[in-house]
Protein backbone atom coordinates (compact mmCIF):
# COMPACT_ATOMS: atom_id res chain seq x y z
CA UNK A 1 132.06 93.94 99.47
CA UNK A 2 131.95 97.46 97.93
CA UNK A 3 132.54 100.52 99.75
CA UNK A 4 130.12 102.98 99.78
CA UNK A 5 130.66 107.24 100.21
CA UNK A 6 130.48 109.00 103.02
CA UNK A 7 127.69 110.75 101.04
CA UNK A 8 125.60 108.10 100.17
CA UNK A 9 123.55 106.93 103.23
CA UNK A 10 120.27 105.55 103.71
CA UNK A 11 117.22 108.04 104.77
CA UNK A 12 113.85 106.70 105.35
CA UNK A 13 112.60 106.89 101.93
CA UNK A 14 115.98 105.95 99.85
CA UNK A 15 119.37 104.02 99.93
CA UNK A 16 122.69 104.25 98.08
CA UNK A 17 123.42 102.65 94.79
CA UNK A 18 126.26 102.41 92.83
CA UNK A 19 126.31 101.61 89.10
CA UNK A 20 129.45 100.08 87.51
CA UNK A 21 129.83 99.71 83.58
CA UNK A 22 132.80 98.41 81.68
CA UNK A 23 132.94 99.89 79.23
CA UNK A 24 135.99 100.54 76.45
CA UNK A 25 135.30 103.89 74.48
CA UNK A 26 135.50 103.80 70.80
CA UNK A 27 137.05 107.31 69.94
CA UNK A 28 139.10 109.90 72.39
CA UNK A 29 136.22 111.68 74.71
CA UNK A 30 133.56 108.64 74.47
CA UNK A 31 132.31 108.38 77.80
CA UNK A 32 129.13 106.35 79.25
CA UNK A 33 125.69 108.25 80.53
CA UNK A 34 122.86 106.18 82.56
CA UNK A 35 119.43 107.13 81.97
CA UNK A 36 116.55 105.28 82.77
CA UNK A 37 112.69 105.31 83.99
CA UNK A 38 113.00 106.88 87.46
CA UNK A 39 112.99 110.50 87.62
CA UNK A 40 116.36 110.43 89.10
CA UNK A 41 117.41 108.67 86.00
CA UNK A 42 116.57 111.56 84.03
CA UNK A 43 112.75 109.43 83.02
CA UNK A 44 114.52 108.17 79.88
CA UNK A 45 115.89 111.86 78.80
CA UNK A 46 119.11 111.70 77.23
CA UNK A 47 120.06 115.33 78.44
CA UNK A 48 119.47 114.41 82.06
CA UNK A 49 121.49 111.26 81.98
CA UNK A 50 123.91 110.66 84.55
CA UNK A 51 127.73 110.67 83.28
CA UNK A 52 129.83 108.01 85.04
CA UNK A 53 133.31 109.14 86.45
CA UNK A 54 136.76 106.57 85.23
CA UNK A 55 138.15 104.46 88.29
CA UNK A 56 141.59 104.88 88.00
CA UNK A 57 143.62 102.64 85.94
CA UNK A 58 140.53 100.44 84.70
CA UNK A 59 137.80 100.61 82.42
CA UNK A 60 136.00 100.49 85.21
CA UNK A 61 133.15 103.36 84.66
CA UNK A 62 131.14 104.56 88.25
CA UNK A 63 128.03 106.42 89.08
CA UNK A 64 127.08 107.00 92.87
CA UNK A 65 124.04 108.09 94.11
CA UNK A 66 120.72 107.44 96.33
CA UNK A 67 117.36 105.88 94.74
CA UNK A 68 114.00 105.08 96.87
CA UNK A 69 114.51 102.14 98.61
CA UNK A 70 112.38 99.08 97.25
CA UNK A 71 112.79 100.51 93.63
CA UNK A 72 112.24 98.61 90.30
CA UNK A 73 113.21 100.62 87.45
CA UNK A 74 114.40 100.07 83.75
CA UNK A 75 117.81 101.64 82.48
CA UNK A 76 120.96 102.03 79.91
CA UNK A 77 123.91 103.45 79.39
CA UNK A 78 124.65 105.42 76.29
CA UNK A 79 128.24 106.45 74.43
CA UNK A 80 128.14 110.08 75.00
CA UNK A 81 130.78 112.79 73.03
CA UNK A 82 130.99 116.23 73.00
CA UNK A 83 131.67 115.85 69.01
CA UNK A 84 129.44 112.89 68.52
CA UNK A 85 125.85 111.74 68.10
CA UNK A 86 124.67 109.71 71.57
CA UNK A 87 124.86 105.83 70.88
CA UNK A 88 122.82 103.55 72.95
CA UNK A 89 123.77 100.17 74.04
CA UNK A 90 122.24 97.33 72.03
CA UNK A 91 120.58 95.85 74.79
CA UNK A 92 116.99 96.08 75.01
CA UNK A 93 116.04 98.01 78.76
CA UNK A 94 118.10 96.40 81.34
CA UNK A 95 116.17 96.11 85.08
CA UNK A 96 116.91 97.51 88.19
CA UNK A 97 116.09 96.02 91.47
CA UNK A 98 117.14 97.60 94.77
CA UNK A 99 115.58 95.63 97.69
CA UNK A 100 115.52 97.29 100.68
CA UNK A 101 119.13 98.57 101.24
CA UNK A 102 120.29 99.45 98.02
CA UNK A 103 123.80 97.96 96.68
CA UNK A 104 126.17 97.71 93.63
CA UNK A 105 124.63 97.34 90.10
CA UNK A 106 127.27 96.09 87.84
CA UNK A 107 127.19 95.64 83.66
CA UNK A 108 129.08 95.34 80.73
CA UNK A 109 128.28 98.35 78.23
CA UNK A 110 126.55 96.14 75.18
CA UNK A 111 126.33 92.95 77.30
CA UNK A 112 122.82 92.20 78.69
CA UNK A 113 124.37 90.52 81.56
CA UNK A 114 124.11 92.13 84.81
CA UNK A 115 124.76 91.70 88.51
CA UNK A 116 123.69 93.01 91.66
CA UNK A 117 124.56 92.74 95.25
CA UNK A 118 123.04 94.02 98.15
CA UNK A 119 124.67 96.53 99.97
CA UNK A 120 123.43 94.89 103.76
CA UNK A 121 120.53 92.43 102.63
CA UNK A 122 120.11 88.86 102.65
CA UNK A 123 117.77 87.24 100.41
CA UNK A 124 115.84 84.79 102.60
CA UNK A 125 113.18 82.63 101.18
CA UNK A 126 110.86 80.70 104.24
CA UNK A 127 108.26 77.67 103.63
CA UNK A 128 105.87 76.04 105.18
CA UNK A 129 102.84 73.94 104.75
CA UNK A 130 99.42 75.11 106.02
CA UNK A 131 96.02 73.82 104.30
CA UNK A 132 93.81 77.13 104.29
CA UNK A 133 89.89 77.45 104.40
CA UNK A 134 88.07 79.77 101.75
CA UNK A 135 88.56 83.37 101.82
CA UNK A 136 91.93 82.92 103.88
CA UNK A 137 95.71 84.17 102.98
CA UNK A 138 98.86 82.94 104.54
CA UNK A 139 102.02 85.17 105.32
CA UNK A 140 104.52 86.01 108.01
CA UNK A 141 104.86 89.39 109.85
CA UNK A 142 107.19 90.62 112.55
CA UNK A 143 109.89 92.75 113.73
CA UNK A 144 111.34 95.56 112.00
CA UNK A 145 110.45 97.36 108.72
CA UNK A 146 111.76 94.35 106.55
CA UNK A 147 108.79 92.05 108.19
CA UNK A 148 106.38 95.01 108.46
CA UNK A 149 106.38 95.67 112.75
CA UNK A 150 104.04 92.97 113.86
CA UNK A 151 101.20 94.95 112.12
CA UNK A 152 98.59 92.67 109.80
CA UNK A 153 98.71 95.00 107.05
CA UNK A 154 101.66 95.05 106.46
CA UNK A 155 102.15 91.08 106.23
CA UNK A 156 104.31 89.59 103.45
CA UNK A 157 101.61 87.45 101.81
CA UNK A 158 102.97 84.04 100.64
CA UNK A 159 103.00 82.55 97.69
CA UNK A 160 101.48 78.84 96.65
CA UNK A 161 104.25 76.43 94.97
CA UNK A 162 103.16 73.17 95.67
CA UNK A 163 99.26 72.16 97.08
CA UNK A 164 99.19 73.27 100.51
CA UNK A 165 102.98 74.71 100.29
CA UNK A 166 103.56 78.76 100.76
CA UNK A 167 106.58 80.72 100.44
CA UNK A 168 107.71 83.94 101.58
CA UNK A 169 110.89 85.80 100.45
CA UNK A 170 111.97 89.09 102.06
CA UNK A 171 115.25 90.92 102.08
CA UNK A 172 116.30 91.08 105.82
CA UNK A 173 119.54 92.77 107.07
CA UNK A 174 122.55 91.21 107.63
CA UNK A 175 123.94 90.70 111.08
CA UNK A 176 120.73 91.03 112.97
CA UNK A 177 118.59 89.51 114.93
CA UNK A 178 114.62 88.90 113.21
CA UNK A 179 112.05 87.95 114.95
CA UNK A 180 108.89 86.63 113.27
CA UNK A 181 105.33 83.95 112.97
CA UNK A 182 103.02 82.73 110.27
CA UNK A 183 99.79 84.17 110.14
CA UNK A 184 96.81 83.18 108.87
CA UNK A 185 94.58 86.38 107.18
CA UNK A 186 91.34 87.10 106.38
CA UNK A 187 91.22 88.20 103.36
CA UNK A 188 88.28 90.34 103.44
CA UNK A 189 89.00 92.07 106.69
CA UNK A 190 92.43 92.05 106.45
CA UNK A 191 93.20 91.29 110.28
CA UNK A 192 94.95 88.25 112.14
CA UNK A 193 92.98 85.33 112.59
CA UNK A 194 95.36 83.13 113.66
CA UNK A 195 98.70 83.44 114.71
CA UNK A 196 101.44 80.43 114.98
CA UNK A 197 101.78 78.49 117.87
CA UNK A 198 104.62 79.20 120.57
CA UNK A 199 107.66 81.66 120.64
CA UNK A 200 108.33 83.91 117.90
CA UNK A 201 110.50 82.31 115.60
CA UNK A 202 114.00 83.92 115.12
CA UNK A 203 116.44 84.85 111.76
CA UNK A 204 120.22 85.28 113.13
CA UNK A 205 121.27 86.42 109.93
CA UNK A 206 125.49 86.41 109.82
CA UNK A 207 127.63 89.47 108.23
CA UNK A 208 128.17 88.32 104.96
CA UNK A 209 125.39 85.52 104.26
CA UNK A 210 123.49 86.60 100.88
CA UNK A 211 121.34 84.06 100.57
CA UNK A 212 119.07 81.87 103.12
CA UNK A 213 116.34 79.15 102.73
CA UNK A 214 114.46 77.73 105.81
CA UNK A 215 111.59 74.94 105.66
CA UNK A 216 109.62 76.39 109.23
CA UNK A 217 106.47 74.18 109.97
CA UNK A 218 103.37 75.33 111.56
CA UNK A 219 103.84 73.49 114.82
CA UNK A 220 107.39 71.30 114.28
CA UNK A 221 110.97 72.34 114.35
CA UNK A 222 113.30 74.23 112.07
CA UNK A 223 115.32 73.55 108.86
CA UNK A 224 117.93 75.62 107.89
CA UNK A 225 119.50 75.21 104.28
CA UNK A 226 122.26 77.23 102.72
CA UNK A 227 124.79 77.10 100.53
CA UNK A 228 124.86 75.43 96.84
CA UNK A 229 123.97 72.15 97.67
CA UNK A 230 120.60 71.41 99.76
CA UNK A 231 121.35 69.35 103.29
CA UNK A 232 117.58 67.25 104.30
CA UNK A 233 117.00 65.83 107.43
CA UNK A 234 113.46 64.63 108.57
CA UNK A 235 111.60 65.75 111.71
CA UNK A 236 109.73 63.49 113.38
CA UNK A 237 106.18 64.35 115.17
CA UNK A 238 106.42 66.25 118.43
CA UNK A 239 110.28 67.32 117.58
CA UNK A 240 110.11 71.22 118.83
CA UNK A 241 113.82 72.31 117.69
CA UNK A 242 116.85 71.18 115.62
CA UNK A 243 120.22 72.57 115.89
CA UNK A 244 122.39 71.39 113.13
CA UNK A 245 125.83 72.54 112.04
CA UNK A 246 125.72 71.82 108.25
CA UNK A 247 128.97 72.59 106.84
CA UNK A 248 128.92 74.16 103.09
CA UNK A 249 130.84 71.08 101.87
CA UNK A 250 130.98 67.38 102.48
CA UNK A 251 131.73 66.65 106.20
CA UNK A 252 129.97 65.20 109.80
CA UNK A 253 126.41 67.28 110.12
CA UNK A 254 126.09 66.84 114.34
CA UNK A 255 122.56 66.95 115.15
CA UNK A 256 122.10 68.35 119.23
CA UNK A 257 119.99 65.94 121.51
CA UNK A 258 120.67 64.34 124.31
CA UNK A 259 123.60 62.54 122.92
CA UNK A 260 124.77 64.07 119.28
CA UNK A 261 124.34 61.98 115.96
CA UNK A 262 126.88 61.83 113.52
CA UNK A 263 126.32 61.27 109.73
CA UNK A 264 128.88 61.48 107.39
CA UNK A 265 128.73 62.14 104.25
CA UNK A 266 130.65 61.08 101.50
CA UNK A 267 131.09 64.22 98.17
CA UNK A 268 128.38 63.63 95.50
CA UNK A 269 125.85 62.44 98.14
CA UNK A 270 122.73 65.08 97.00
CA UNK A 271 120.22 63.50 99.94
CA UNK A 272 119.66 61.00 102.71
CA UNK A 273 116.88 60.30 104.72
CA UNK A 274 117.57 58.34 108.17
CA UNK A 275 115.36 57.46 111.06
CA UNK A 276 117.22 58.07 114.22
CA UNK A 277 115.20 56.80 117.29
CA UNK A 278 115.38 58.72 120.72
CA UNK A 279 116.26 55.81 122.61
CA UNK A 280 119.57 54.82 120.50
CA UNK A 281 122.95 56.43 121.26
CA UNK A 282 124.27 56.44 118.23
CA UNK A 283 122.95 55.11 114.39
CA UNK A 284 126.45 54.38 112.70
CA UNK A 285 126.25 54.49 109.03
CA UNK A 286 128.47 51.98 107.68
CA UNK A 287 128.05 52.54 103.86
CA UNK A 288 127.52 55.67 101.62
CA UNK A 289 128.60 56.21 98.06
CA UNK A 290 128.00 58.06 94.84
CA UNK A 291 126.10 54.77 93.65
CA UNK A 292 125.09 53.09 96.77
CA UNK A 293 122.01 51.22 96.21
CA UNK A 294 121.27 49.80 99.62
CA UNK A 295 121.89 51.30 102.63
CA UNK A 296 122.78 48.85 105.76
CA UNK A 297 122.09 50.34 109.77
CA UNK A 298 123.53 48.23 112.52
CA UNK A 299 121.18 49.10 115.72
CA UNK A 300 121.84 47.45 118.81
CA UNK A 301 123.15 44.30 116.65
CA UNK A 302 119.59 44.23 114.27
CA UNK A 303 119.70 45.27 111.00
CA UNK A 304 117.78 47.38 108.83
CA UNK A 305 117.57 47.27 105.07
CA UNK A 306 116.46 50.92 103.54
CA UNK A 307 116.66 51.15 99.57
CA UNK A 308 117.79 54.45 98.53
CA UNK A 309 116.71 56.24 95.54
């Protein structure tokens, strides 16, 4: 995680940034400039570039400073001499986008590559399926700036990815508490014409988590995924919460109920799909592979044949 200045801190309207270039100058005095489409990127004016400062004993080139939060921009960096013509970088326009926090933005002078990461956000992308009537939008709204205070207009709209499948992502902030619902929006008026079921639904996002993808059903339970490789379970009808422990690698995922359930699951394993009734104790699964093609579950001495795919 970078450290950020005492002097860069977030206001209402904007939120620190750092840039970081590699960069190796050609002749004695070369040093890099930014300048890009925001006016405090000097609006693509070479004399109103930004000069980067040397970290110490790297080639490690830094500029520090606050942008408006939720900004996409364009920029580049430039060779810049005292003695010598300006030189831009052979890039094309590299893009810039903040999210809602700011962060580090870090290059390679003449590389196109590029990384960012957030200085407190986590990128969370939430699903669910909802069949909508004509003239009607789907979103989520809720606490907090990020999910726009409960109020309609400000509703992160979703988007359509599969038929009657919506997504939302948002950039919430690490280490808090979110609280949120679907909504269902007229598109006309613009107001709440339905709201989900229940409790507000909750985002415990953990210091540190970057990235988080949740399948949250209209009326049904919760799935969590993170992590490289995607963990499925099914819900059955009726089922009003889940609370798994998923470890990032291969391991036991313990499902709470009355009594846990225990799958384990071998490395290479990419999905499995079990029925687990509430009247068994325990559903014992006595063979998984890489190349398992049939799948054998002793219940209460009867046995079920389920072909995997």
């Amino acid at each position: 995680m970078y450290n950020f200045s005492d002097s860069l801190t977030s206001s209402e309207n904007s939120v620190p940034v750092i840039f970081d270039v590699t960069y190796y100058p050609k002749f004695e005095g070369d040093r890099p400039r930014l300048v890009g489409s925001l006016m405090e990127l000097g609006t693509w004016n070479h004399n109103k570039g930004i000069e980067a400062k040397k970290m110490d004993n790297s080639f490690v080139w830094r500029i520090e400073m606050n942008l408006p939060a939720n900004s996409f921009f364009y920029f580049n960096w430039f060779s810049f001499s005292n003695t010598r013509k300006i030189q831009m970088e052979n890039t094309g326009s590299r893009k810039g986008d903040i999210g809602a926090y700011g962060g580090n933005i870090s290059t390679v002078y003449g590389d196109t590559t590029s990384s960012f990461i957030s200085r407190a956000g986590c990128n969370v992308e939430i699903t669910t399926h909802y069949i909508l009537n004509y003239n009607e939008r789907i979103g989520i709204v809720g606490s907090g700036s990020g999910l726009g205070n409960w109020q309609a207009d400000a509703a992160i709209i979703a988007v359509k990815f599969s038929w009657g499948y919506w997504t939302v992502r948002v950039e919430l902030e690490r280490g808090q508490r979110h609280e949120y619902k679907w909504v269902v929006i007229d598109k006309d008026s613009k107001t709440i014409i339905r709201w989900q079921e229940g409790e507000n639904r909750v985002i415990e996002i953990e210091t540190g988590l970057m990235e988080l993808k949740m399948n949250v059903p209209w009326t049904e339970g919760i799935i969590e995924v993170t992590g490289e490789a995607n963990r499925g379970i099914e819900i059955e009808a009726g089922l009003k919460e889940v609370k798994m422990n998923v470890p990032l690698t291969e391991g036991i995922i313990e499902v709470t109920g009355e009594e846990n359930r225990k799958i384990e699951i071998e490395a290479g394993l990419m999905e499995l799909k079990i029925g687990v009734p509430w009247t068994e104790e325990i559903i014992e699964n006595r063979q998984i592979n890489d190349r398992i093609k049939e799948l054998k579950i002793d219940v209460d001495n009867k046995e079920i044949d389920t072909l995997s795919k």
